[in-house]
C-alpha atoms as a PDB file:
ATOM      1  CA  UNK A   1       0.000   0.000   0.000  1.00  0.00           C
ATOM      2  CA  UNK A   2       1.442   3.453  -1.239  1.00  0.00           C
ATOM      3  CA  UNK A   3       1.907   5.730   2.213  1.00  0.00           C
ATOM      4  CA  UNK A   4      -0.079   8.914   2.915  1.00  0.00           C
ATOM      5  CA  UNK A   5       3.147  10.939   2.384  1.00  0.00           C
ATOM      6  CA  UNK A   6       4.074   9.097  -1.053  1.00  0.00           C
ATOM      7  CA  UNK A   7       0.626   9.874  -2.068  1.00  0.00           C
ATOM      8  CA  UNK A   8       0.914  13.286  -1.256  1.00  0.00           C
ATOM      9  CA  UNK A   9       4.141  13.950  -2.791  1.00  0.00           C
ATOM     10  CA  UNK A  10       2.593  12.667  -6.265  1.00  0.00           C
ATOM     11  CA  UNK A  11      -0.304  15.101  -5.914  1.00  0.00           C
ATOM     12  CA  UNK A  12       1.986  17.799  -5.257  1.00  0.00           C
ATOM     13  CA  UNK A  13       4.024  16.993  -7.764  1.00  0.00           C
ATOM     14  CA  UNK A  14       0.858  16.102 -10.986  1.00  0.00           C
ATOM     15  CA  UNK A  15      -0.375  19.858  -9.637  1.00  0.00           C
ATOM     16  CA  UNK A  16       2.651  21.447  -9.929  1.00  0.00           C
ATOM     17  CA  UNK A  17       3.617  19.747 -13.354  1.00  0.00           C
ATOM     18  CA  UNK A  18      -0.122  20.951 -14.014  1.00  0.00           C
ATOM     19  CA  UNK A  19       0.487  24.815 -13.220  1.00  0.00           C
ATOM     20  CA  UNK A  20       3.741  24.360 -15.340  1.00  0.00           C
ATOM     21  CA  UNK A  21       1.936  23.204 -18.257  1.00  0.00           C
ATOM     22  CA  UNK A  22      -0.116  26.425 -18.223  1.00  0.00           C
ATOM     23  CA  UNK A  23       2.432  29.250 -17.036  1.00  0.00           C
ATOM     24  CA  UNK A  24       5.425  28.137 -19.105  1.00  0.00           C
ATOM     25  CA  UNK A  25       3.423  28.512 -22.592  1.00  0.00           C
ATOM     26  CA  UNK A  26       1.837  31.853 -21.627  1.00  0.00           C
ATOM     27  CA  UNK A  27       5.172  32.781 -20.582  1.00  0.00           C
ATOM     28  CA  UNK A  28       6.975  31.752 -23.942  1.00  0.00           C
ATOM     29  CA  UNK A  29       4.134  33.829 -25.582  1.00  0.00           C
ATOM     30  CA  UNK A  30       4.659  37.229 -23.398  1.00  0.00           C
ATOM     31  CA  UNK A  31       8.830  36.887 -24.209  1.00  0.00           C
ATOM     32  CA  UNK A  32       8.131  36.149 -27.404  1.00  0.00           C
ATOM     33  CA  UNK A  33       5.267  39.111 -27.966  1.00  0.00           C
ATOM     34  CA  UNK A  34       8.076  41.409 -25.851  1.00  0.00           C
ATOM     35  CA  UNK A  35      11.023  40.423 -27.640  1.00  0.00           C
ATOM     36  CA  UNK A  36       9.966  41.299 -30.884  1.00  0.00           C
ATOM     37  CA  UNK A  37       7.595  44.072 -30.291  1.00  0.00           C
ATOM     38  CA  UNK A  38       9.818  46.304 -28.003  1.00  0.00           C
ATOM     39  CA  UNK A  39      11.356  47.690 -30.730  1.00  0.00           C
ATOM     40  CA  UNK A  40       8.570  49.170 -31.725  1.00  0.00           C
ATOM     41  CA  UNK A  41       7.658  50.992 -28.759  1.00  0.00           C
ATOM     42  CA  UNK A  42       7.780  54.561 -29.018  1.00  0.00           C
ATOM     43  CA  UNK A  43       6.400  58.049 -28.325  1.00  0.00           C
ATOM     44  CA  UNK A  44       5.470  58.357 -31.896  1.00  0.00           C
ATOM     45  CA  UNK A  45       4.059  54.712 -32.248  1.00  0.00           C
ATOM     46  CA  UNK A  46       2.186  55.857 -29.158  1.00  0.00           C
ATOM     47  CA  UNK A  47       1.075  59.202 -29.574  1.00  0.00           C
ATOM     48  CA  UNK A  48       0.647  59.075 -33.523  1.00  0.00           C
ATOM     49  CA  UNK A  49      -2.001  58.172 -36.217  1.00  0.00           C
ATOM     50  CA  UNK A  50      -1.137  55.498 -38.816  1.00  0.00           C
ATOM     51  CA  UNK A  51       0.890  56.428 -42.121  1.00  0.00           C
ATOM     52  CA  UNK A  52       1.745  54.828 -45.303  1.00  0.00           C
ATOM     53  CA  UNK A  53      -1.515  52.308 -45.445  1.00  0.00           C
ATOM     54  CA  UNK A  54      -0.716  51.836 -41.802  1.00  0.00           C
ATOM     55  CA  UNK A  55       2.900  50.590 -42.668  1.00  0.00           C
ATOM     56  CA  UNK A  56       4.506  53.717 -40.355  1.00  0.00           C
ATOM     57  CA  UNK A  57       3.258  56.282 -37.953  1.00  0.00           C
ATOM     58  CA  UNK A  58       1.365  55.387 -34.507  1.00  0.00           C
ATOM     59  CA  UNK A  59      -1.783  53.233 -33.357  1.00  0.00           C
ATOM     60  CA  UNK A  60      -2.944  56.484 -31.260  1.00  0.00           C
ATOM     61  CA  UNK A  61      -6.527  56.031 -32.561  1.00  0.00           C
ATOM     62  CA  UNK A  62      -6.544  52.295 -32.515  1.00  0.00           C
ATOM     63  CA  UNK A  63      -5.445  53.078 -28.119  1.00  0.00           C
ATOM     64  CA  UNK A  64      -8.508  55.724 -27.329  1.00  0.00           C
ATOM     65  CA  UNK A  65     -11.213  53.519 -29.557  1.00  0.00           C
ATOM     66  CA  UNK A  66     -10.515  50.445 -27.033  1.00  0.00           C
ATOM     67  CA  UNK A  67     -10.326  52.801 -23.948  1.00  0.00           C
ATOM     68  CA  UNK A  68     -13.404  54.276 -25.305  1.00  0.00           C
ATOM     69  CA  UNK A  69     -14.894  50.488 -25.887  1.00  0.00           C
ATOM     70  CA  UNK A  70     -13.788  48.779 -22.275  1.00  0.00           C
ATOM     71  CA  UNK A  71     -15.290  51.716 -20.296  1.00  0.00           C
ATOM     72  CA  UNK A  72     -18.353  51.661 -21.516  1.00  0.00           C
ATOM     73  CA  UNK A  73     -18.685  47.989 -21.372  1.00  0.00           C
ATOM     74  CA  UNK A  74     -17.727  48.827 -17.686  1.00  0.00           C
ATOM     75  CA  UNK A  75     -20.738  51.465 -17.269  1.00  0.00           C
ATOM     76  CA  UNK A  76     -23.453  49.382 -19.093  1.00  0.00           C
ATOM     77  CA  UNK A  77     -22.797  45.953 -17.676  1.00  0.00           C
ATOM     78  CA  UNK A  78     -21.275  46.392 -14.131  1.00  0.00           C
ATOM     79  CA  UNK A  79     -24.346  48.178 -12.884  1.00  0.00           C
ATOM     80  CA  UNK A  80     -26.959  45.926 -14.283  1.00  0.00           C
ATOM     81  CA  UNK A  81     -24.700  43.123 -13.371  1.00  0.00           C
ATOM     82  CA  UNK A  82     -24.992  43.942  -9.807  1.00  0.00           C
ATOM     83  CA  UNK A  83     -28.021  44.546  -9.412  1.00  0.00           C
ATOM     84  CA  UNK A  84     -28.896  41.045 -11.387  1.00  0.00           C
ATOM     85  CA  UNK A  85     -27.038  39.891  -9.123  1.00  0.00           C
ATOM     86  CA  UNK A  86     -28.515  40.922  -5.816  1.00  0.00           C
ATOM     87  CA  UNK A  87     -31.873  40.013  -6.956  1.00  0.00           C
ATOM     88  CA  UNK A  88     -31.058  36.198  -7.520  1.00  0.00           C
ATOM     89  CA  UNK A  89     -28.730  36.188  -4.419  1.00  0.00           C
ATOM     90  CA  UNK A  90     -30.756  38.426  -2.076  1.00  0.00           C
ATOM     91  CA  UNK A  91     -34.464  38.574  -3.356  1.00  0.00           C
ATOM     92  CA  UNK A  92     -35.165  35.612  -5.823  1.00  0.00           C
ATOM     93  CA  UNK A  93     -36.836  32.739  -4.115  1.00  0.00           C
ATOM     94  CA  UNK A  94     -34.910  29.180  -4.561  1.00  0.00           C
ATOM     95  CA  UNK A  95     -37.393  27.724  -7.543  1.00  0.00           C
ATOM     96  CA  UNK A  96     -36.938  26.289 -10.599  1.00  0.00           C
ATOM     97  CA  UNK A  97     -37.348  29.173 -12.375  1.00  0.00           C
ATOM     98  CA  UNK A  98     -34.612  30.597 -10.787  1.00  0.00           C
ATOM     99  CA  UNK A  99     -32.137  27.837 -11.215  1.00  0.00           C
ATOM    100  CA  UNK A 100     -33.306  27.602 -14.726  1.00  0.00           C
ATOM    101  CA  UNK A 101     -32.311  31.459 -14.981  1.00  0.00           C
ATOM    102  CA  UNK A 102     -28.982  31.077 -13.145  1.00  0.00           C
ATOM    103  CA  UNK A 103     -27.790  28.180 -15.279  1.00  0.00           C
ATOM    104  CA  UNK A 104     -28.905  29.877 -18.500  1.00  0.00           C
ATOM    105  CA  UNK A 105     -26.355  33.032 -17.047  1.00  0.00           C
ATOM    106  CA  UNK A 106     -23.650  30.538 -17.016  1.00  0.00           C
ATOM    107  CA  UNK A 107     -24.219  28.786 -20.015  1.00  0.00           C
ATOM    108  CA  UNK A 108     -24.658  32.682 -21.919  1.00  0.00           C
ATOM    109  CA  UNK A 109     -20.763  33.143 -20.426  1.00  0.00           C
ATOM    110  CA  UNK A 110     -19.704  30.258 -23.110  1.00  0.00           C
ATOM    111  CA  UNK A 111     -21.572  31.535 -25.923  1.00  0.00           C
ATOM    112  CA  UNK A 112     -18.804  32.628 -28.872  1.00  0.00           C
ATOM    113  CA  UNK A 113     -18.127  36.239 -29.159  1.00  0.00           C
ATOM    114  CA  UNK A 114     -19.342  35.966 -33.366  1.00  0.00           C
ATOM    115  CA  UNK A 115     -22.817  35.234 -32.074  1.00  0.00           C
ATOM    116  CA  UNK A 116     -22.860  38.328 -29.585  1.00  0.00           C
ATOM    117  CA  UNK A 117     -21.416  40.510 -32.638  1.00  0.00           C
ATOM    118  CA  UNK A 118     -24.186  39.646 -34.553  1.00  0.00           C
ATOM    119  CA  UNK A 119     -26.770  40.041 -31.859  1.00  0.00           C
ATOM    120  CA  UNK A 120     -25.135  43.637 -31.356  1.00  0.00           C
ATOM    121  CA  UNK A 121     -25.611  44.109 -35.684  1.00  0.00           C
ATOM    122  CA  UNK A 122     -28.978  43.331 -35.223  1.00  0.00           C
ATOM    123  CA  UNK A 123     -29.980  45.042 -32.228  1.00  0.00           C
ATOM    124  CA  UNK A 124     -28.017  48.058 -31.432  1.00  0.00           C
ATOM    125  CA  UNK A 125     -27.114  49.013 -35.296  1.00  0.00           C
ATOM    126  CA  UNK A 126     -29.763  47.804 -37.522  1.00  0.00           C
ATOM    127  CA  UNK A 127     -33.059  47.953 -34.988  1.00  0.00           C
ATOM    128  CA  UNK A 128     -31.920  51.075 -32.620  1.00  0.00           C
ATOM    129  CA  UNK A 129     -30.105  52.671 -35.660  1.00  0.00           C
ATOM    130  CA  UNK A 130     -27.199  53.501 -33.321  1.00  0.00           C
ATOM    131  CA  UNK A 131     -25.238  52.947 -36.804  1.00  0.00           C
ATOM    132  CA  UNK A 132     -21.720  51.825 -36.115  1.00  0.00           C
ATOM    133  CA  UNK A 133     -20.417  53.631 -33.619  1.00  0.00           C
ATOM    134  CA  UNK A 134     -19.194  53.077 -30.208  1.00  0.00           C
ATOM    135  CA  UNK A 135     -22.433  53.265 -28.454  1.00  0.00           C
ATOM    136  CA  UNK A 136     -22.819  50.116 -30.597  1.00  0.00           C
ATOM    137  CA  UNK A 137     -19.722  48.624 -30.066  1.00  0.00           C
ATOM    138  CA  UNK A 138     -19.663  49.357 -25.997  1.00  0.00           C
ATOM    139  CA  UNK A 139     -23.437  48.020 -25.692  1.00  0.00           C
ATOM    140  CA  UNK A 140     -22.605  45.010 -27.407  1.00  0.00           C
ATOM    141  CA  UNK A 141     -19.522  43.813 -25.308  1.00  0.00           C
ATOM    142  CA  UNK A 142     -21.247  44.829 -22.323  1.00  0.00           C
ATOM    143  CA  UNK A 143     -23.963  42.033 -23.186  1.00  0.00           C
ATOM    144  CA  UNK A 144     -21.178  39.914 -23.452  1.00  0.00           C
ATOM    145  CA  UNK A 145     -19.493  40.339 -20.179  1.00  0.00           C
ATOM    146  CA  UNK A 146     -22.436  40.481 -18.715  1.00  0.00           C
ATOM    147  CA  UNK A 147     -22.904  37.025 -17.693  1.00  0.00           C
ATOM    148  CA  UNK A 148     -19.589  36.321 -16.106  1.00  0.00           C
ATOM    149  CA  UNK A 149     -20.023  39.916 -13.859  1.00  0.00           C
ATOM    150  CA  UNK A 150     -23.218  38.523 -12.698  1.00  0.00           C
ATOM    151  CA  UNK A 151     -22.110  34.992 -11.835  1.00  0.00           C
ATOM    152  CA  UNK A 152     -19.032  36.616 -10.113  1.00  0.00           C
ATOM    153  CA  UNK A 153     -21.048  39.306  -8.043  1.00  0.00           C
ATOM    154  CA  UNK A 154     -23.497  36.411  -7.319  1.00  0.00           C
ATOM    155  CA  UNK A 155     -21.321  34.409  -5.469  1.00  0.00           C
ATOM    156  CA  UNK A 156     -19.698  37.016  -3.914  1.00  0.00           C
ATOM    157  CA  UNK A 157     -22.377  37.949  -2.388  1.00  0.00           C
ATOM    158  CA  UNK A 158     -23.594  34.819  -1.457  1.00  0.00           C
ATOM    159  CA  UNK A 159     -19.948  34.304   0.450  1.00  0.00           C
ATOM    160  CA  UNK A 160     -20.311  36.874   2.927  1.00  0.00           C
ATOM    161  CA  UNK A 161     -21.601  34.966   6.112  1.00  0.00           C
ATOM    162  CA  UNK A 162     -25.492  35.101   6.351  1.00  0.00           C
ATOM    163  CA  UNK A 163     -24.854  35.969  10.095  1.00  0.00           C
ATOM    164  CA  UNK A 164     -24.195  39.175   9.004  1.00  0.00           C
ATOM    165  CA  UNK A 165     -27.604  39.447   7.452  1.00  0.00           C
ATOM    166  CA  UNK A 166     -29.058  38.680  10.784  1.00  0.00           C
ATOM    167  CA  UNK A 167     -27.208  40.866  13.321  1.00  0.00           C
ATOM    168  CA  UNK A 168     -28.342  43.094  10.695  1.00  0.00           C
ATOM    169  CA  UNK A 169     -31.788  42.274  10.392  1.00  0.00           C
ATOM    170  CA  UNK A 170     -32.274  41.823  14.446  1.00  0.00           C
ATOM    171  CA  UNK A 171     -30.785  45.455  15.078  1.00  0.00           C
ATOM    172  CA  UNK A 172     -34.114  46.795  13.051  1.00  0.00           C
ATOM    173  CA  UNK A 173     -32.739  47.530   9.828  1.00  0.00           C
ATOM    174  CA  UNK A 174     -34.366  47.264   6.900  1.00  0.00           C
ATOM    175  CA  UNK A 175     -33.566  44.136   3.974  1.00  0.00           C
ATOM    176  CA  UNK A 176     -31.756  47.060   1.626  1.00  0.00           C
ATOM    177  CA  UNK A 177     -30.404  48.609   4.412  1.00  0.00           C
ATOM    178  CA  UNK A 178     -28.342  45.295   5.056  1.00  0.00           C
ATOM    179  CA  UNK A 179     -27.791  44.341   1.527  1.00  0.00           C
ATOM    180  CA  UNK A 180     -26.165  48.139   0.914  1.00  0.00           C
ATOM    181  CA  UNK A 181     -24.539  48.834   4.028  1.00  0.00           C
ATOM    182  CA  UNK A 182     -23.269  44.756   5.146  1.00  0.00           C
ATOM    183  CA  UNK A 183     -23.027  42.945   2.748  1.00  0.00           C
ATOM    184  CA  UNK A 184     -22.033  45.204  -0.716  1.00  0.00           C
ATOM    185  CA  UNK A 185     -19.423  46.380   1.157  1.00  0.00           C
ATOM    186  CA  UNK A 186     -17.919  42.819   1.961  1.00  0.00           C
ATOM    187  CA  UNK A 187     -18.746  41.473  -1.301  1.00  0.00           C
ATOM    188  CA  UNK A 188     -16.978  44.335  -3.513  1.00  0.00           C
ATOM    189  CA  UNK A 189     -13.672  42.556  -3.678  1.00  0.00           C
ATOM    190  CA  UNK A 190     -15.673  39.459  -5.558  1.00  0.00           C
ATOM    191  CA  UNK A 191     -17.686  41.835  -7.922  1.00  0.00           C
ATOM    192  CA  UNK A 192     -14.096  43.217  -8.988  1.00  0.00           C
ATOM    193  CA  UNK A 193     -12.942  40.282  -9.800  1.00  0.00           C
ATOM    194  CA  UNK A 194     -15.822  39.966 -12.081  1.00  0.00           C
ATOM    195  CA  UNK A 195     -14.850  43.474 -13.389  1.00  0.00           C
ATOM    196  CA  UNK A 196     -11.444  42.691 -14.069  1.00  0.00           C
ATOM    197  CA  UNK A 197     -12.543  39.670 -16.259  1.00  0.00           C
ATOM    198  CA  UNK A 198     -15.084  41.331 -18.180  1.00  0.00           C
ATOM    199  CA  UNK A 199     -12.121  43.931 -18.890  1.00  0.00           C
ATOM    200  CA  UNK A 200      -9.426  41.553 -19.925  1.00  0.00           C
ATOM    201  CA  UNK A 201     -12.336  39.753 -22.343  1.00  0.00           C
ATOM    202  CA  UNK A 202     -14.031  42.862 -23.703  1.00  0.00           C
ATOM    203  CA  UNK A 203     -10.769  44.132 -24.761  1.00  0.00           C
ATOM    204  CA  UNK A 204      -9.398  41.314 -26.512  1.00  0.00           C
ATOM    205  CA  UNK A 205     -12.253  40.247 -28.307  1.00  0.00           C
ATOM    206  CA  UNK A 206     -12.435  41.004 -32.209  1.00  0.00           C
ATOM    207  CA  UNK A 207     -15.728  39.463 -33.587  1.00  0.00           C
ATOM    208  CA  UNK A 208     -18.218  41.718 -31.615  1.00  0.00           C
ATOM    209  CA  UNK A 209     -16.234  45.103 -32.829  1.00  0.00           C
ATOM    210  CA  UNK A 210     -16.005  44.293 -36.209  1.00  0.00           C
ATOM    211  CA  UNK A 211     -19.956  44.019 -36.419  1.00  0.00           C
ATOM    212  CA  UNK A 212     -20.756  47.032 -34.473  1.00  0.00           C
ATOM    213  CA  UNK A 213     -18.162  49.646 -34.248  1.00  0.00           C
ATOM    214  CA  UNK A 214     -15.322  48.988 -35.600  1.00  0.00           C
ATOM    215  CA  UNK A 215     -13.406  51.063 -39.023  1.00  0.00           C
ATOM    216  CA  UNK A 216     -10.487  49.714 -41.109  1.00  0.00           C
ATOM    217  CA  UNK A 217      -8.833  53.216 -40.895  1.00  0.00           C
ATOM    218  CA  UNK A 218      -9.553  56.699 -39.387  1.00  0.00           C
ATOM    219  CA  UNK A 219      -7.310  59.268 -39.326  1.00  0.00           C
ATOM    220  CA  UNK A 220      -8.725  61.282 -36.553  1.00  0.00           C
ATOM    221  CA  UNK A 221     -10.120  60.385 -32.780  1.00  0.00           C
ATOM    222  CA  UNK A 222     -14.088  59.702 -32.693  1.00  0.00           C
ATOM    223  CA  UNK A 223     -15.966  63.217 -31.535  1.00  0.00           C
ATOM    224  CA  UNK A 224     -19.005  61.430 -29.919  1.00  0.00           C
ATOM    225  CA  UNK A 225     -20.261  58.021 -28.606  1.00  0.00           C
ATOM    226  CA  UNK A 226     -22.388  58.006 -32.057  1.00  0.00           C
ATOM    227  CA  UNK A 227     -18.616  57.927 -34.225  1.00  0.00           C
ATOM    228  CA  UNK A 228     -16.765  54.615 -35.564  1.00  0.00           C
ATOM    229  CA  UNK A 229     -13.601  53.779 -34.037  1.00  0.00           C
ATOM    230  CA  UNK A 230     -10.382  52.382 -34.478  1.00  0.00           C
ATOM    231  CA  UNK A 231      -9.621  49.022 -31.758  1.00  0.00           C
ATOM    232  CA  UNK A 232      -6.838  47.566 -31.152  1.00  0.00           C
ATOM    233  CA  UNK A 233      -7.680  44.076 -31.696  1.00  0.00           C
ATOM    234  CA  UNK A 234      -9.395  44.758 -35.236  1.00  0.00           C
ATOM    235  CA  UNK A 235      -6.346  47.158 -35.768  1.00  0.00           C
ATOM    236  CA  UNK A 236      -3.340  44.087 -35.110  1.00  0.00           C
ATOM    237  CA  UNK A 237      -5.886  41.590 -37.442  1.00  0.00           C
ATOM    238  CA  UNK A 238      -6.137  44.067 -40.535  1.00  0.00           C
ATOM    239  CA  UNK A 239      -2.344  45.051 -40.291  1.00  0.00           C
ATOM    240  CA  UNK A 240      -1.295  41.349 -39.707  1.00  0.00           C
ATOM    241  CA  UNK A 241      -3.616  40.101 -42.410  1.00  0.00           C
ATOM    242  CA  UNK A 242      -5.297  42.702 -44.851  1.00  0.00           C
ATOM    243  CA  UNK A 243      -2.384  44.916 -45.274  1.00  0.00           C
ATOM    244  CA  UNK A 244       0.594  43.423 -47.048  1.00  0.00           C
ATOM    245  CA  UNK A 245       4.388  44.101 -46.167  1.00  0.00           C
ATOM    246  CA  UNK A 246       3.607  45.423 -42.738  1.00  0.00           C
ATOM    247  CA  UNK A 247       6.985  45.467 -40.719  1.00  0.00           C
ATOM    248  CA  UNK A 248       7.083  42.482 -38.289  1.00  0.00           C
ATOM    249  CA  UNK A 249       8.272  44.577 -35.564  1.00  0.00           C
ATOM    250  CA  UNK A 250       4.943  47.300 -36.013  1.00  0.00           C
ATOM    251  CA  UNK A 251       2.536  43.743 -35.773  1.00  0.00           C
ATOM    252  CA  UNK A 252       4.290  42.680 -32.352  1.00  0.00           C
ATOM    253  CA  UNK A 253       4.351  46.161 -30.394  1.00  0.00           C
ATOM    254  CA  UNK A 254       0.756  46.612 -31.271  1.00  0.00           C
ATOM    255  CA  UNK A 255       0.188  43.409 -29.740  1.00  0.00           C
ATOM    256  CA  UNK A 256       2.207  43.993 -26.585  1.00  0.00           C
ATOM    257  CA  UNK A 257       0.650  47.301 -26.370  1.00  0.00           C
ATOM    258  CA  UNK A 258      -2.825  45.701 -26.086  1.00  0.00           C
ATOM    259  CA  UNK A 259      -1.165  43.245 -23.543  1.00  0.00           C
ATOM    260  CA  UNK A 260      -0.107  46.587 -21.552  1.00  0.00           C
ATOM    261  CA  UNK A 261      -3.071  48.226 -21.809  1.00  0.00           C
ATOM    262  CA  UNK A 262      -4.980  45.227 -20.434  1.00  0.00           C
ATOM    263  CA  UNK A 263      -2.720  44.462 -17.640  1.00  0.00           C
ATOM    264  CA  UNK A 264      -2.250  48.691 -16.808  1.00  0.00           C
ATOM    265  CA  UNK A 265      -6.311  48.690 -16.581  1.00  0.00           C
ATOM    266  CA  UNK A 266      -6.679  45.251 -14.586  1.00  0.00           C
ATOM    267  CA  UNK A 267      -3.593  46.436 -12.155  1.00  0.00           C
ATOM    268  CA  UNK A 268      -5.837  49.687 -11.361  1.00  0.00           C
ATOM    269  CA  UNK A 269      -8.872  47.303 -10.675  1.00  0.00           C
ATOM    270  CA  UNK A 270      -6.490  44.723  -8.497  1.00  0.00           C
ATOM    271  CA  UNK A 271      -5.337  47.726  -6.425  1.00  0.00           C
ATOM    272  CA  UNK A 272      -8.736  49.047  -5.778  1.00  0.00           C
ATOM    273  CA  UNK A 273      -9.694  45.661  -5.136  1.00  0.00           C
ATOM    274  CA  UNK A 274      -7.152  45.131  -2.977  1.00  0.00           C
ATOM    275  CA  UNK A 275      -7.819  48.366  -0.809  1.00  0.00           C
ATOM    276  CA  UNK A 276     -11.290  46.540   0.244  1.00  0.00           C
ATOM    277  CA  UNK A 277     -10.454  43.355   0.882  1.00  0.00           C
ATOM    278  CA  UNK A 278      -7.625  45.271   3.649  1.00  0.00           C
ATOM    279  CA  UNK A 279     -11.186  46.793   5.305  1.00  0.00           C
ATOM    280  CA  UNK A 280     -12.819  43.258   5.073  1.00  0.00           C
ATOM    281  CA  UNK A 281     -13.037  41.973   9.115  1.00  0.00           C
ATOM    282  CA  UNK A 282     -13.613  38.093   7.871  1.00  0.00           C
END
């Protein structure tokens, strides 16, 4: 019989050849994405709009469109998302219905981003007549990262200890007095981790913005929430695939500028995340 401590040694040793197996190739693909797009990285490439068919100047426009596109995912869905949330965790009796709708959230988070861009073509451009624009665009990815901020807020909420509730309740306040004042507070650092994944998917994805919002080429920054907009991930796909001789180097620092931008906007989330969970007394 294999002892308790040989046993655990193997497990230790199948989970840590597991987290190798998925660090190591992200790793090779953030040296690799680094190496050759460093080069590229400059105050022009930054601060510049694209020359030459997009073979020289700067990705400026392509930056501000996916600023533009993330934050107001952030302001349509994270509202709604919470307050989805609090309704299934707080107010929704345990039915069928209910577990019918809260499995049909999770099962919406796997749906692929083409069907979503669609749904935002149909919807939001054609039916609204929001046109292509970033209204469009925003509206669109927030419906798509909508599912995973309510299933995140959801069970964050659910995790904060349901004595709470009921030192709560017993001291005479009222239900929403406990849900905004015990346990929101408690739960925030869960519903950022919800935000922080809708951010790193909403700016990454390709599919939805090309339906909705996204232009080939603009030469100036969008004026209103009503104008097109350049994105960074439709911006590295046409220069890596639709524009020929584009210099390697130009294809790699836009993609490790999207891999900044990502990580820059999910450290600021982390940090404010982190500044709640040091108030948390549980």
């Amino acid at each position: 019989m294999v002892s308790s401590k040989k046993t655990e040694k193997i497990a230790f040793f199948l989970l840590f050849l597991a987290t190798l197996l998925i660090v190591v190739p992200v790793g090779l693909i953030v040296v690799i994405i680094i190496k050759k797009g460093i080069g590229a990285i400059s105050w022009q490439f930054l601060s510049d709009i694209p020359r030459q068919g997009m073979r020289a100047g700067g990705i400026l426009p392509a930056i501000v469109g996916t600023i533009y596109l993330v934050l107001g995912a952030l302001i349509f869905a994270l509202p709604i998302g919470l307050l989805a949330a609090i309704y299934l965790s707080e107010y929704a009796k345990d039915n069928y219905l209910t577990r019918i709708i809260k499995l049909a959230i999770v099962n919406l988070a796997g749906v692929p981003s083409v069907v979503y861009g669609l749904f935002g073509l149909a919807i939001f451009v054609v039916f609204f007549k929001f046109g292509t624009s970033i209204l469009s665009g925003s509206l669109t990815l927030g419906i798509m990262i909508l599912p995973v901020i309510i299933t995140t807020s959801r069970e964050a909420l659910e995790s904060v200890p349901y004595s709470f509730r009921e030192a709560s309740l017993s001291l005479g306040a009222s239900k929403w007095q406990t849900i905004r004042h015990i346990v929101l507070p408690n739960a925030i650092p869960g519903i950022l981790t919800g935000a922080i994944l809708g951010i790193g998917r909403a700016a990454g994805e390709t599919a939805p913005i090309l339906f909705t919002v996204a232009a080939f080429y603009l030469p100036q920054m969008p004026k209103s929430i009503f104008d097109q907009a350049m994105a960074l991930p439709y911006h590295l796909y046409v220069i890596s695939t639709q524009v020929p001789n584009v210099d390697e180097k130009i294809r790699y620092g836009t993609a490790l500028v999207l891999l900044f931008l990502v990580l820059f906007m999910n450290l600021i989330a982390i940090i404010i995340r982190y500044q709640f969970r040091k108030q948390k007394k549980w």
